[in-house]
Each structure stands twice: as C-alpha cells, then as structure tokens.
PDB file of N, CA and C in Angstrom:
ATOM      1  N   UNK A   1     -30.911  22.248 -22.986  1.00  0.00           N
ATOM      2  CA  UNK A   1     -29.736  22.881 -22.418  1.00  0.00           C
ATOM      3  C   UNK A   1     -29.900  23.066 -20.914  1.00  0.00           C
ATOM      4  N   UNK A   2     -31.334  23.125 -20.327  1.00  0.00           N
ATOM      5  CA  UNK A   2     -31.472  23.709 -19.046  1.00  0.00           C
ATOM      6  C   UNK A   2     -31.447  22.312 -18.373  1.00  0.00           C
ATOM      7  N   UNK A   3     -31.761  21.207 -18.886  1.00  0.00           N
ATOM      8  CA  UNK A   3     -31.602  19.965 -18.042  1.00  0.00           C
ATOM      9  C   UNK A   3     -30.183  19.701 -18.316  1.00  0.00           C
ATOM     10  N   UNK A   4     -29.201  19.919 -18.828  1.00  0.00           N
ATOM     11  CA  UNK A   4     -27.777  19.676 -18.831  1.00  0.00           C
ATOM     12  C   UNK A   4     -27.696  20.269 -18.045  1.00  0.00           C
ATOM     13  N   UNK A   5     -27.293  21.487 -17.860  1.00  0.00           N
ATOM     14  CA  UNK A   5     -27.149  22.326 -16.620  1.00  0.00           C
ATOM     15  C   UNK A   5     -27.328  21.982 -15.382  1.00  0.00           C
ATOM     16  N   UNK A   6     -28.669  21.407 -15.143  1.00  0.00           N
ATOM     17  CA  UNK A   6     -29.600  21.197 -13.928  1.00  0.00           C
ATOM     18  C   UNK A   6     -28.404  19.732 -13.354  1.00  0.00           C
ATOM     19  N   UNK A   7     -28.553  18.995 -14.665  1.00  0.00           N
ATOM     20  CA  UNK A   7     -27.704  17.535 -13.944  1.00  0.00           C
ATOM     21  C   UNK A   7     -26.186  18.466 -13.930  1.00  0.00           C
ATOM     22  N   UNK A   8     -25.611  19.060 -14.756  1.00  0.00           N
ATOM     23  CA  UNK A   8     -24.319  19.871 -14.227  1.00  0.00           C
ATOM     24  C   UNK A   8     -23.894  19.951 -12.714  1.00  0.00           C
ATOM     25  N   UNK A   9     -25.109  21.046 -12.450  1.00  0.00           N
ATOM     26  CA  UNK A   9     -24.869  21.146 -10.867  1.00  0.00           C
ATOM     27  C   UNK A   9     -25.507  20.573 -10.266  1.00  0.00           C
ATOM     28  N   UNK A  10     -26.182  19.346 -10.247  1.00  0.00           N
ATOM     29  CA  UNK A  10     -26.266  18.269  -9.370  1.00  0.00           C
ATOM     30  C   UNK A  10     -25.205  17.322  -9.380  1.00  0.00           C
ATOM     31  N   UNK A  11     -24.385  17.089 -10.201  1.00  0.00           N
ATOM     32  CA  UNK A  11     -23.235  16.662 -10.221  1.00  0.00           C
ATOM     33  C   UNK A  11     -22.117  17.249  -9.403  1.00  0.00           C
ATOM     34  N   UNK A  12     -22.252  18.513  -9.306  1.00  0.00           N
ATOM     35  CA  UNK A  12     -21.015  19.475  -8.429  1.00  0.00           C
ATOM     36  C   UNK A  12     -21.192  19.654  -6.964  1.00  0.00           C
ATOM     37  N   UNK A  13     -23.259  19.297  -6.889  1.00  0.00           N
ATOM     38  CA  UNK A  13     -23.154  19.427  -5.553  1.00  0.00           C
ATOM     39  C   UNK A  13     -22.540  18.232  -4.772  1.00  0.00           C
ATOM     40  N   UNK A  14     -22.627  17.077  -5.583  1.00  0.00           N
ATOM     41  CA  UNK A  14     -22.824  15.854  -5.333  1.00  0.00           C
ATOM     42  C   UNK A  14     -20.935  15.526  -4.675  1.00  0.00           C
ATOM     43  N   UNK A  15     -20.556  15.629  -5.697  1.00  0.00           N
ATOM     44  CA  UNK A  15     -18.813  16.438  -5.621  1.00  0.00           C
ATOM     45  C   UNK A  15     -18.334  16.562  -4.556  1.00  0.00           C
ATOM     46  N   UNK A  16     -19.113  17.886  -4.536  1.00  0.00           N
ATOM     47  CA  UNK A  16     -19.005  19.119  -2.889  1.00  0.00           C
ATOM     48  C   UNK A  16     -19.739  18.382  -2.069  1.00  0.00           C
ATOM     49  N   UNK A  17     -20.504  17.759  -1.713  1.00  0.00           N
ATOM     50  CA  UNK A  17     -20.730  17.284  -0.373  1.00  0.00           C
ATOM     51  C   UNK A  17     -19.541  15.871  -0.013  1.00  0.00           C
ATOM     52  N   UNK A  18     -18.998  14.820  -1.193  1.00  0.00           N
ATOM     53  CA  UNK A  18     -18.429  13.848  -0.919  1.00  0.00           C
ATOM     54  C   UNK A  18     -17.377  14.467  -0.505  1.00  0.00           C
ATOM     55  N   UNK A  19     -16.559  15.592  -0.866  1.00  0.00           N
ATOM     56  CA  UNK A  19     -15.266  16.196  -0.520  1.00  0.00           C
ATOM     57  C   UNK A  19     -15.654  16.770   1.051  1.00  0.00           C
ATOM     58  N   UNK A  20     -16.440  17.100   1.063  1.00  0.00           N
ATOM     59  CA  UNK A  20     -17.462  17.649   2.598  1.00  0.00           C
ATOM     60  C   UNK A  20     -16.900  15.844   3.536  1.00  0.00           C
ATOM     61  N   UNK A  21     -17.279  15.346   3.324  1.00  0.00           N
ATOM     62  CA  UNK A  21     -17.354  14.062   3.354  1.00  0.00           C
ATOM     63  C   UNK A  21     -15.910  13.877   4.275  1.00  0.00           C
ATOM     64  N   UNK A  22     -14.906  13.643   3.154  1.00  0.00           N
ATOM     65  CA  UNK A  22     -14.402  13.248   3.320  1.00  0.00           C
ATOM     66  C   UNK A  22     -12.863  13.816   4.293  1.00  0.00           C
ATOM     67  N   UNK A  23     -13.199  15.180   3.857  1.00  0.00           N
ATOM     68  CA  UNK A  23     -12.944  16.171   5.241  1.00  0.00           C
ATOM     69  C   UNK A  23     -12.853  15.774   6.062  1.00  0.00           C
ATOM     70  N   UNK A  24     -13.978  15.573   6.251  1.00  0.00           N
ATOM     71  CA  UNK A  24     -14.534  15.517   8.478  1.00  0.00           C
ATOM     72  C   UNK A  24     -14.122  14.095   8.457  1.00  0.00           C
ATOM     73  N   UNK A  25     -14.189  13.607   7.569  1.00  0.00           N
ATOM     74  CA  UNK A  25     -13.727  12.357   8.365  1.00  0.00           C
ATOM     75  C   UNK A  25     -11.818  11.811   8.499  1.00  0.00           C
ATOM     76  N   UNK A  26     -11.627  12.447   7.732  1.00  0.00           N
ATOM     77  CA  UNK A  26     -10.139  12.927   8.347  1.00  0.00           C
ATOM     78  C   UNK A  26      -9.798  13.952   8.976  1.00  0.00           C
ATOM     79  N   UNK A  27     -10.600  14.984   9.577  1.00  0.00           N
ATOM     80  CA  UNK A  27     -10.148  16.014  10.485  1.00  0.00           C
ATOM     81  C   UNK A  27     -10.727  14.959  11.994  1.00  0.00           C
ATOM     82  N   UNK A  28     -11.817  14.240  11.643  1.00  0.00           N
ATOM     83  CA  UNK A  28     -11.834  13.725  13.229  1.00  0.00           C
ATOM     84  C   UNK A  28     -11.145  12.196  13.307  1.00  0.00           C
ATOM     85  N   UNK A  29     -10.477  11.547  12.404  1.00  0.00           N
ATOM     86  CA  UNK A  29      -9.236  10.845  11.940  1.00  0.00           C
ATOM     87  C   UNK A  29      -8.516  11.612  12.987  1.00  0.00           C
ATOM     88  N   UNK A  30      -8.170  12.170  12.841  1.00  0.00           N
ATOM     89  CA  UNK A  30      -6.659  13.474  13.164  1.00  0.00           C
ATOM     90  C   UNK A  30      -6.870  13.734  14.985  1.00  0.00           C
ATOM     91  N   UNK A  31      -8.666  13.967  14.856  1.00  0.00           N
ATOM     92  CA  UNK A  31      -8.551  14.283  16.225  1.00  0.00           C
ATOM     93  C   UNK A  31      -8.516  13.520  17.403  1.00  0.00           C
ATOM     94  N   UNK A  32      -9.447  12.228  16.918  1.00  0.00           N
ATOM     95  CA  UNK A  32      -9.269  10.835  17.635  1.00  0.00           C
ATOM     96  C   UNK A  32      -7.728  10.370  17.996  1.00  0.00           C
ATOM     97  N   UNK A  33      -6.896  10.696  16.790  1.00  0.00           N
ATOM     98  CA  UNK A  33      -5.456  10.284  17.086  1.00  0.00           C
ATOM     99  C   UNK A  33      -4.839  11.104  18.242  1.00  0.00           C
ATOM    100  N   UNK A  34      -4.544  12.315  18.010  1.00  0.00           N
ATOM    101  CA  UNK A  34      -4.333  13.187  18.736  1.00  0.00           C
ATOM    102  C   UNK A  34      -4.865  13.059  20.392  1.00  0.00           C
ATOM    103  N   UNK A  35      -6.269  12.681  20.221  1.00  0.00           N
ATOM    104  CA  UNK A  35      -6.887  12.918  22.072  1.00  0.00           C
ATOM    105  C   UNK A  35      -5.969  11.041  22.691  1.00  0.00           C
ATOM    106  N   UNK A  36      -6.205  10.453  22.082  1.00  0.00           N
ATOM    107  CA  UNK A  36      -5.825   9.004  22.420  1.00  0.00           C
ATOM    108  C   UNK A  36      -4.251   8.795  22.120  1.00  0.00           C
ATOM    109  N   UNK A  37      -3.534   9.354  21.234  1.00  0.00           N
ATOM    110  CA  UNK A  37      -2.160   9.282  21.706  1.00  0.00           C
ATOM    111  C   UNK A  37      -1.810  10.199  22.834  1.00  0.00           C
ATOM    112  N   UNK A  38      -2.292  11.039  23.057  1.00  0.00           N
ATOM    113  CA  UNK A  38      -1.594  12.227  24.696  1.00  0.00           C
ATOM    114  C   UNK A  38      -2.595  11.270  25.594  1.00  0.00           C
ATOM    115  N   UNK A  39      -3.337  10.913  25.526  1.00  0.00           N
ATOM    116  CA  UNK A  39      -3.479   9.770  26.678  1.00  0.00           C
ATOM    117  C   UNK A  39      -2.593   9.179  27.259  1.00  0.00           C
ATOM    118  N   UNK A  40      -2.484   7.952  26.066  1.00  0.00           N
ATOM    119  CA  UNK A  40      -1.545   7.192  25.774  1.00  0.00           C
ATOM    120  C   UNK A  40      -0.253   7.266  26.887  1.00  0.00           C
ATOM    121  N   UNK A  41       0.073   8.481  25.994  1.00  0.00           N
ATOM    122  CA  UNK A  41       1.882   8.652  26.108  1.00  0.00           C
ATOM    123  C   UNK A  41       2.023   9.516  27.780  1.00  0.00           C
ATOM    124  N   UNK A  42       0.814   9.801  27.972  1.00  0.00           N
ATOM    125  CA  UNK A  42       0.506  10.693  29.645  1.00  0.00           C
ATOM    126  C   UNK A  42       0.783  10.026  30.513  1.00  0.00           C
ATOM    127  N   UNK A  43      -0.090   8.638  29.994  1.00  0.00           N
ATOM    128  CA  UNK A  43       0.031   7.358  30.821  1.00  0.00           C
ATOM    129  C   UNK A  43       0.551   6.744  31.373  1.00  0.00           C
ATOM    130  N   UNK A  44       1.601   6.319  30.141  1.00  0.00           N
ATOM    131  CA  UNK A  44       3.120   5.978  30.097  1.00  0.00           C
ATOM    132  C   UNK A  44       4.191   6.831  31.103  1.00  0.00           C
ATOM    133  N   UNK A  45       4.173   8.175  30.915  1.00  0.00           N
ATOM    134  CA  UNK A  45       4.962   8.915  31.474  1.00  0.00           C
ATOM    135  C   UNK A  45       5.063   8.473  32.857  1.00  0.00           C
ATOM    136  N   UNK A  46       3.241   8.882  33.519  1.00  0.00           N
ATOM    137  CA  UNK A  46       3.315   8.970  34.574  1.00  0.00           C
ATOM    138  C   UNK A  46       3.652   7.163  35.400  1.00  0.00           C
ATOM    139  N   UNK A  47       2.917   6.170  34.696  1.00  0.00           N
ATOM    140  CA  UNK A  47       3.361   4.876  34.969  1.00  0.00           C
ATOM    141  C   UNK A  47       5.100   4.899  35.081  1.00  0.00           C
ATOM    142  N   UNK A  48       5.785   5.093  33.861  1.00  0.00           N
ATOM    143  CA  UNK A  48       7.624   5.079  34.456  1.00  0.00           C
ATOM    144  C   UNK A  48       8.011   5.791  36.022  1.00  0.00           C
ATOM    145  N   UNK A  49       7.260   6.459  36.349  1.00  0.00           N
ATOM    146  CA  UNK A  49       7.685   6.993  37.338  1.00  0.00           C
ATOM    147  C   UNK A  49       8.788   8.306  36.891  1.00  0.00           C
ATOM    148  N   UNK A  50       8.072   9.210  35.917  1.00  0.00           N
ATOM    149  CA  UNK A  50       9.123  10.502  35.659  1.00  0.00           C
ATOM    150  C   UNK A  50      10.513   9.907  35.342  1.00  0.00           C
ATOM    151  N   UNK A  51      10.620   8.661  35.324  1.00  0.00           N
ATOM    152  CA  UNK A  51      12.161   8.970  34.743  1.00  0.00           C
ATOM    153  C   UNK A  51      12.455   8.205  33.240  1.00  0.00           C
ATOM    154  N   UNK A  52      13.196   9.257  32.443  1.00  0.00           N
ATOM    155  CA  UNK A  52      13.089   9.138  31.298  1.00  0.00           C
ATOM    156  C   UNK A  52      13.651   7.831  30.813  1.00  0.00           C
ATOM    157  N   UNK A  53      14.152   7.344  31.241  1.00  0.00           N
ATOM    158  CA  UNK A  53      14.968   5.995  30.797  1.00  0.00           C
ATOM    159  C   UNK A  53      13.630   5.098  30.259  1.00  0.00           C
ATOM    160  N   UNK A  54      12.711   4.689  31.267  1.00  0.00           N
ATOM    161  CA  UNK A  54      11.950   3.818  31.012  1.00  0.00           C
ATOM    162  C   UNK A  54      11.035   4.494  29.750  1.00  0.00           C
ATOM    163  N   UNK A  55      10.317   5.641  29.732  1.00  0.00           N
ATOM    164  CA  UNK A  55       9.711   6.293  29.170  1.00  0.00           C
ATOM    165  C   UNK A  55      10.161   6.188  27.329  1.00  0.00           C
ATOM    166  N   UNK A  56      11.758   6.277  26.991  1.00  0.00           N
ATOM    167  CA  UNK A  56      11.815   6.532  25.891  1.00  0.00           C
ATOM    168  C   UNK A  56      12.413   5.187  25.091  1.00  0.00           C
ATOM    169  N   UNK A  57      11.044   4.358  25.506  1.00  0.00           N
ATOM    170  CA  UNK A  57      11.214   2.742  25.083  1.00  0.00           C
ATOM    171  C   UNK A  57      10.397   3.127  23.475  1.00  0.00           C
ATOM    172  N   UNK A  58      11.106   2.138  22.444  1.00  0.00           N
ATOM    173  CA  UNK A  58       9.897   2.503  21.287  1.00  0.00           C
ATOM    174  C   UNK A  58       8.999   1.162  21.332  1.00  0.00           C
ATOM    175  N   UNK A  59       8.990   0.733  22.213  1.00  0.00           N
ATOM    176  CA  UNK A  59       7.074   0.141  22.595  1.00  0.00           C
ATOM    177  C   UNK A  59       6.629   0.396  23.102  1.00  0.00           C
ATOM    178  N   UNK A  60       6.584   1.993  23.929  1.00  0.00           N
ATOM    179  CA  UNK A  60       5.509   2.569  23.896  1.00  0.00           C
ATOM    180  C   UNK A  60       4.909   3.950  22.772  1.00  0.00           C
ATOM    181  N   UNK A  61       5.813   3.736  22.025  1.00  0.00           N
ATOM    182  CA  UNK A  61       5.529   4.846  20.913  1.00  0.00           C
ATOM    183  C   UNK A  61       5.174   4.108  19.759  1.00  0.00           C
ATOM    184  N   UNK A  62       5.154   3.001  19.812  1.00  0.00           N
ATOM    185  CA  UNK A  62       3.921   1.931  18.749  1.00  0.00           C
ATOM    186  C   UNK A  62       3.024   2.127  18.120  1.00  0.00           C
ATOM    187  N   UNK A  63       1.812   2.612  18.758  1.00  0.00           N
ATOM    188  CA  UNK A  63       0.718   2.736  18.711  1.00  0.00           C
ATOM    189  C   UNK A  63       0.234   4.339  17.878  1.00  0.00           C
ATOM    190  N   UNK A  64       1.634   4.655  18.434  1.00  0.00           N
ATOM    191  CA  UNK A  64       1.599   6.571  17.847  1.00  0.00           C
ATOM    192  C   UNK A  64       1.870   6.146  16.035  1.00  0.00           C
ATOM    193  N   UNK A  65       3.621   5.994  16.362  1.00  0.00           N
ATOM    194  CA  UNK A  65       3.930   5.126  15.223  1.00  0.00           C
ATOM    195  C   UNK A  65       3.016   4.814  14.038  1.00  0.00           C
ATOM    196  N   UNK A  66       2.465   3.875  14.052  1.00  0.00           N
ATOM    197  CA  UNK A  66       2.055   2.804  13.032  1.00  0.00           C
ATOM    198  C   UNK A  66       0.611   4.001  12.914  1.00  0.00           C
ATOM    199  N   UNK A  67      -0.055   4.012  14.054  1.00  0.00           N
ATOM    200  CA  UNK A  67      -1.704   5.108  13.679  1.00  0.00           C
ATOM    201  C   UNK A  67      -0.891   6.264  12.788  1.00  0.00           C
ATOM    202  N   UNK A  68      -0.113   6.660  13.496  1.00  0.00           N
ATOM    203  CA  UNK A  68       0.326   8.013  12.589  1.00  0.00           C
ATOM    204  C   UNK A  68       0.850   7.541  10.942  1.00  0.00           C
ATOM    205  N   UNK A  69       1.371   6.232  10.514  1.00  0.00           N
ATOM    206  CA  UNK A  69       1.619   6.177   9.431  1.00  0.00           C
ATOM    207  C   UNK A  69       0.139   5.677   8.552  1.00  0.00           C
ATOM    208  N   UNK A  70      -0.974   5.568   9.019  1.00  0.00           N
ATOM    209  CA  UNK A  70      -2.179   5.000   8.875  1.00  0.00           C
ATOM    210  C   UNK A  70      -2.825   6.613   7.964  1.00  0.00           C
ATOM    211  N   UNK A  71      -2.802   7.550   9.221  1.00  0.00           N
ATOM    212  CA  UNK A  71      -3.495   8.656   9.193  1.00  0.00           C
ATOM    213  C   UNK A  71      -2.687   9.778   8.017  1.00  0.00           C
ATOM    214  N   UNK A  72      -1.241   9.471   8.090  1.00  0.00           N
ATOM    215  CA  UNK A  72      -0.600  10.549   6.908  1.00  0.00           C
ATOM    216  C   UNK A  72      -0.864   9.825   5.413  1.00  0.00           C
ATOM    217  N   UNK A  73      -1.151   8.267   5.134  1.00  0.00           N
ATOM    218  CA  UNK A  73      -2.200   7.736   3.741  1.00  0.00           C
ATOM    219  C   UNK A  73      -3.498   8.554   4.067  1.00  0.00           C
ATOM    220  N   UNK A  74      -3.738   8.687   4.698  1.00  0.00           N
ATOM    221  CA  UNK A  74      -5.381   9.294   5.379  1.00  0.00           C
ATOM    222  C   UNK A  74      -5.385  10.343   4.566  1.00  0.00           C
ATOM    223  N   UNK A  75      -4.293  11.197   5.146  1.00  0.00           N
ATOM    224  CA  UNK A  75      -4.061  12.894   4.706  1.00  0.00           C
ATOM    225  C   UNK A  75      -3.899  12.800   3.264  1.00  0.00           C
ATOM    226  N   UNK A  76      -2.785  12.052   3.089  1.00  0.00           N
ATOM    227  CA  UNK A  76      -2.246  11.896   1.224  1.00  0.00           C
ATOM    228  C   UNK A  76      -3.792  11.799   0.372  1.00  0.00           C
ATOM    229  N   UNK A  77      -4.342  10.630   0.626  1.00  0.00           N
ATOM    230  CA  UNK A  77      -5.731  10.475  -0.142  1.00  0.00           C
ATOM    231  C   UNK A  77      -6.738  11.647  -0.220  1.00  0.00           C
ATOM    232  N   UNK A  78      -7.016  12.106   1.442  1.00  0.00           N
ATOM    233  CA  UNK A  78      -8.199  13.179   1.443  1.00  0.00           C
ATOM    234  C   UNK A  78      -7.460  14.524   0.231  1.00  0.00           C
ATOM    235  N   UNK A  79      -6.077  14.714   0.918  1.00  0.00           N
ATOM    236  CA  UNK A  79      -6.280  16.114  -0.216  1.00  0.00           C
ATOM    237  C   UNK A  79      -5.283  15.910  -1.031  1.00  0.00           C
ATOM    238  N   UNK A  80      -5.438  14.778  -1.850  1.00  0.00           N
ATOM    239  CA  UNK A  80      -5.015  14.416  -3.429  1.00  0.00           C
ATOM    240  C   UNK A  80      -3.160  14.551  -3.564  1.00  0.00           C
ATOM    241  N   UNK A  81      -2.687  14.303  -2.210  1.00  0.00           N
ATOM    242  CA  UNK A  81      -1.282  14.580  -2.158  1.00  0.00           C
ATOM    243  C   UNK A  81      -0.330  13.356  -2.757  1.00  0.00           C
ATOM    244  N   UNK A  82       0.258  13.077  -3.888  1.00  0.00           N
ATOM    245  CA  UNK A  82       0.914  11.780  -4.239  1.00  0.00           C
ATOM    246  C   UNK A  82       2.261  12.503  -3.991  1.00  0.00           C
ATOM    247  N   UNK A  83       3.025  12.387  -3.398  1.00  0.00           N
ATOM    248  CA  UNK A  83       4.610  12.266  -3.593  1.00  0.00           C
ATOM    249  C   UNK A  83       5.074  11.603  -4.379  1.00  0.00           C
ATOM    250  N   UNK A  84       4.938   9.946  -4.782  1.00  0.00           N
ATOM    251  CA  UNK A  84       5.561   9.185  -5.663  1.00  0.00           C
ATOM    252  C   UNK A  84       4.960   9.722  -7.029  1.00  0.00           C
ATOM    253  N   UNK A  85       4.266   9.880  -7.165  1.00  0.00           N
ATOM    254  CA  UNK A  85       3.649   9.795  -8.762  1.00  0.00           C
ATOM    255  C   UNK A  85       2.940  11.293  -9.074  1.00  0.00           C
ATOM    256  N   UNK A  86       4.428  12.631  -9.268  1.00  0.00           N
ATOM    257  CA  UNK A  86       3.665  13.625  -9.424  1.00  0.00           C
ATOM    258  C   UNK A  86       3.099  13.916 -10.820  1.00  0.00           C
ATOM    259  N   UNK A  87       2.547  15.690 -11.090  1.00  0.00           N
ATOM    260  CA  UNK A  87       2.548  15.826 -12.202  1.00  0.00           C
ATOM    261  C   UNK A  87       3.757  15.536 -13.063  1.00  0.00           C
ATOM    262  N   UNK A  88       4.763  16.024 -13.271  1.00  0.00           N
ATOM    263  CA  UNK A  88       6.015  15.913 -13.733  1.00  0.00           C
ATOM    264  C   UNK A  88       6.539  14.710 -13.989  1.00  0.00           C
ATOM    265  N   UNK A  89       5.909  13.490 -13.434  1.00  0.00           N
ATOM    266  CA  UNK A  89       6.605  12.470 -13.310  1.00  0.00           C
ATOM    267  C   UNK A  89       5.248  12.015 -14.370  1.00  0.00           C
ATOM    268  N   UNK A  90       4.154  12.366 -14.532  1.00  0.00           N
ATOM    269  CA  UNK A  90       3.205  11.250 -15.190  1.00  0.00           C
ATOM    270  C   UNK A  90       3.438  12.114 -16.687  1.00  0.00           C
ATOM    271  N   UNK A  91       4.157  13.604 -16.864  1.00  0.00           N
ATOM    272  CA  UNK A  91       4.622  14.191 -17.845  1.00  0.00           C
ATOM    273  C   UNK A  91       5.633  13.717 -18.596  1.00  0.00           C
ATOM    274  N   UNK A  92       6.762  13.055 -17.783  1.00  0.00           N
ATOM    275  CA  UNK A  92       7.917  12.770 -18.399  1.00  0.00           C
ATOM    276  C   UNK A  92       7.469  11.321 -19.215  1.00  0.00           C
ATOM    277  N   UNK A  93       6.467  10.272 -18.308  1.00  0.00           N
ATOM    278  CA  UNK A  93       6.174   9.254 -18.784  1.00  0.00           C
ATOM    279  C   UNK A  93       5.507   8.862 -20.071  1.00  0.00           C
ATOM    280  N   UNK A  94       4.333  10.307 -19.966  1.00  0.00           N
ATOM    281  CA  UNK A  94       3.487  10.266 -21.449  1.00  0.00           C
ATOM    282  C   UNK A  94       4.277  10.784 -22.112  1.00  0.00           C
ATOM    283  N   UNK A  95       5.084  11.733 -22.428  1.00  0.00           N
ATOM    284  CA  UNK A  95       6.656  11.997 -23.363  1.00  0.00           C
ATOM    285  C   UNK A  95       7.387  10.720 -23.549  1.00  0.00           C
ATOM    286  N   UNK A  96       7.586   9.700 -22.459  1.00  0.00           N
ATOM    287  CA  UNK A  96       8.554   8.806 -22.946  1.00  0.00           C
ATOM    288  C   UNK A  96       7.869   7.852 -24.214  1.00  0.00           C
ATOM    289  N   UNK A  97       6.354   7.527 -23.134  1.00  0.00           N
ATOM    290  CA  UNK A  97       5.959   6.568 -24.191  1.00  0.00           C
ATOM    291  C   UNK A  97       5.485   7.008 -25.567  1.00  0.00           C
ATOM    292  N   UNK A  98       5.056   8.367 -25.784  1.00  0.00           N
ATOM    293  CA  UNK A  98       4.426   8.815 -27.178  1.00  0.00           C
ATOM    294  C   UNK A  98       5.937   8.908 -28.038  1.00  0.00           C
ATOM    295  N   UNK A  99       7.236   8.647 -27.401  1.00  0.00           N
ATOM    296  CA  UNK A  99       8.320   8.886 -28.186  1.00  0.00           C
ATOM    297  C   UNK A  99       8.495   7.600 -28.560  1.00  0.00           C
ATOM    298  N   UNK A 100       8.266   6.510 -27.812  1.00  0.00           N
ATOM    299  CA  UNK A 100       8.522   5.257 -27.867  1.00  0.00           C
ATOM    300  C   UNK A 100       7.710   4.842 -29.147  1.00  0.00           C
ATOM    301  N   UNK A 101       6.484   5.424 -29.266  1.00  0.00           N
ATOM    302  CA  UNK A 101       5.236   5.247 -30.688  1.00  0.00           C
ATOM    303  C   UNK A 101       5.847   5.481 -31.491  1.00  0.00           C
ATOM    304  N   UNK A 102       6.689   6.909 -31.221  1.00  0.00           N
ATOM    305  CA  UNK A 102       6.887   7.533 -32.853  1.00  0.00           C
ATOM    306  C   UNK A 102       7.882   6.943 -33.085  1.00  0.00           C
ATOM    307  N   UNK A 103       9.071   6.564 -32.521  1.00  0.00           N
ATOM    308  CA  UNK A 103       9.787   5.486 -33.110  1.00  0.00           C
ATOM    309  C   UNK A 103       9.858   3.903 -33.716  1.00  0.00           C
ATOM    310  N   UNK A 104       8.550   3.796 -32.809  1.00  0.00           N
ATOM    311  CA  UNK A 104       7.963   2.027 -33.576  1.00  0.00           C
ATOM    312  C   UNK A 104       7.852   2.862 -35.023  1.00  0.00           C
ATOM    313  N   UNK A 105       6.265   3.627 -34.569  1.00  0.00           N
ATOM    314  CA  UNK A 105       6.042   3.581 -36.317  1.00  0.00           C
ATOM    315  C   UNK A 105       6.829   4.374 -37.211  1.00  0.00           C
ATOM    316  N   UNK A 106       7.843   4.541 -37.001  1.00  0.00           N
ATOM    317  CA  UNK A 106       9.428   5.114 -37.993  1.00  0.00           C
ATOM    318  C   UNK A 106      10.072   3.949 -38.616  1.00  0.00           C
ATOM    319  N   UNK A 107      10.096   2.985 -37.164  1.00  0.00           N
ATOM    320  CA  UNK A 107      10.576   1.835 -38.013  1.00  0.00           C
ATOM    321  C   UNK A 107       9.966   0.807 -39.125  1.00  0.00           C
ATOM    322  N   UNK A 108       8.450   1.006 -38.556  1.00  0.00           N
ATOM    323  CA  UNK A 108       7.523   0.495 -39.175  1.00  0.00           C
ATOM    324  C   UNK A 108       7.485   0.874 -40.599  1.00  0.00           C
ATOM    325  N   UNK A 109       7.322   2.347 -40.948  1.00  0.00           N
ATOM    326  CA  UNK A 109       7.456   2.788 -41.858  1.00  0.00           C
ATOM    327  C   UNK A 109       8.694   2.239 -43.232  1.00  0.00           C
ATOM    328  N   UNK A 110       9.939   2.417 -42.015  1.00  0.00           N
ATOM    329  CA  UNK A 110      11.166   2.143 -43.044  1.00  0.00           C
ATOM    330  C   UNK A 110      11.294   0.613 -43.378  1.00  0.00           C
ATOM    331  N   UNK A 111      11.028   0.003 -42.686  1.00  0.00           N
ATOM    332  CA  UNK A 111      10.577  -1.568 -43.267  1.00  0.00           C
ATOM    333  C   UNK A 111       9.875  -1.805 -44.291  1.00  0.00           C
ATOM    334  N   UNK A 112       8.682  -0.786 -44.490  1.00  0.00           N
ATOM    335  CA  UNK A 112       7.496  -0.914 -45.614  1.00  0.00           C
ATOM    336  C   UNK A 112       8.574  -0.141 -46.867  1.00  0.00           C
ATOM    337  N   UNK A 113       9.383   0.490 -46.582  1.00  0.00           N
ATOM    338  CA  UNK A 113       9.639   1.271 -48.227  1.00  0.00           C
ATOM    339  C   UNK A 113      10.809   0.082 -49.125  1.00  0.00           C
TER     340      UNK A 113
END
C-alpha cells in the first residue's frame, strides 16, 4: 500500500511540475509578445510621422494579428479552455449516442421475436 502511495505522489508531483511547466512558458509566450509588439507598433508610429492615416494600415498590425491568434491557442491549451467542444456539448453527444444504442438494440430485439 505504501509503494502505491509513494508512486501516487510521484505521479502528482510529476503533474505539478509539467503544469509548472507549462505556465511559464506561456506567461513568457505572453511577455515576449507584449515587449516586441509595443516595439513594433512604437516604431511604426514614430516612422509615419504622427499622422494617423499612415499608421492605421493593417500591415502593420500583422505581426500583432496572426502572433496574437498563435498565443490565444497558447492560452486555450495551457489552461484547458475549449470553446468548441464544451462539457455540455460532449454531454449532449454521449446522450445522443447511448440513445442511438438503445434504439439499435430495440430494434434488434423486435426482429428476433
């Protein structure tokens, strides 16, 4: 019982450090984006010459763009966020299909009598 245990919580630490893990590497995901897009877009500003016309081109918001749609899969994965495929939705599905069973084998049944 005490070596179940023992591998128990070597298993949990193991867990807890990959979630450790995988943290930091989307909080400095996040921060890399963040220091290098206000670069970026600083850059830009000051290159147009302050006037907004040139500035609010969307090729120079590209790079924000597309990283930022990179980094919110980033976010979704690190902390287990699915929008498409919630609880409720994988609920309604195992209801549909265990209804879908019990009606095969109903029919199944009434064929055999």
């Amino acid at each position: 019982m005490e070596i179940a245990m023992e591998n128990f919580n070597k298993d949990k630490l193991e867990r807890a450090k990959k979630r450790v893990h995988e943290l930091k590497g989307f909080y400095i995901h996040a921060t890399v984006y963040t220091v290098i897009n206000v670069f970026i877009l600083v850059n830009i500003y000051v290159r147009a010459d302050y006037d907004d016309a040139n500035f609010w081109q969307f090729g120079h918001f590209m790079t924000p763009f597309f990283w930022g749609i990179g980094l919110l899969f980033h976010g979704l994965k690190v902390f287990n966020a699915n929008p498409f495929f919630t609880k409720t939705w994988e609920e309604r599905q195992i209801k549909k299909y265990m209804e879908k069973d019990r009606t095969d084998a109903n029919r199944i049944i009434k064929k055999r009598k």
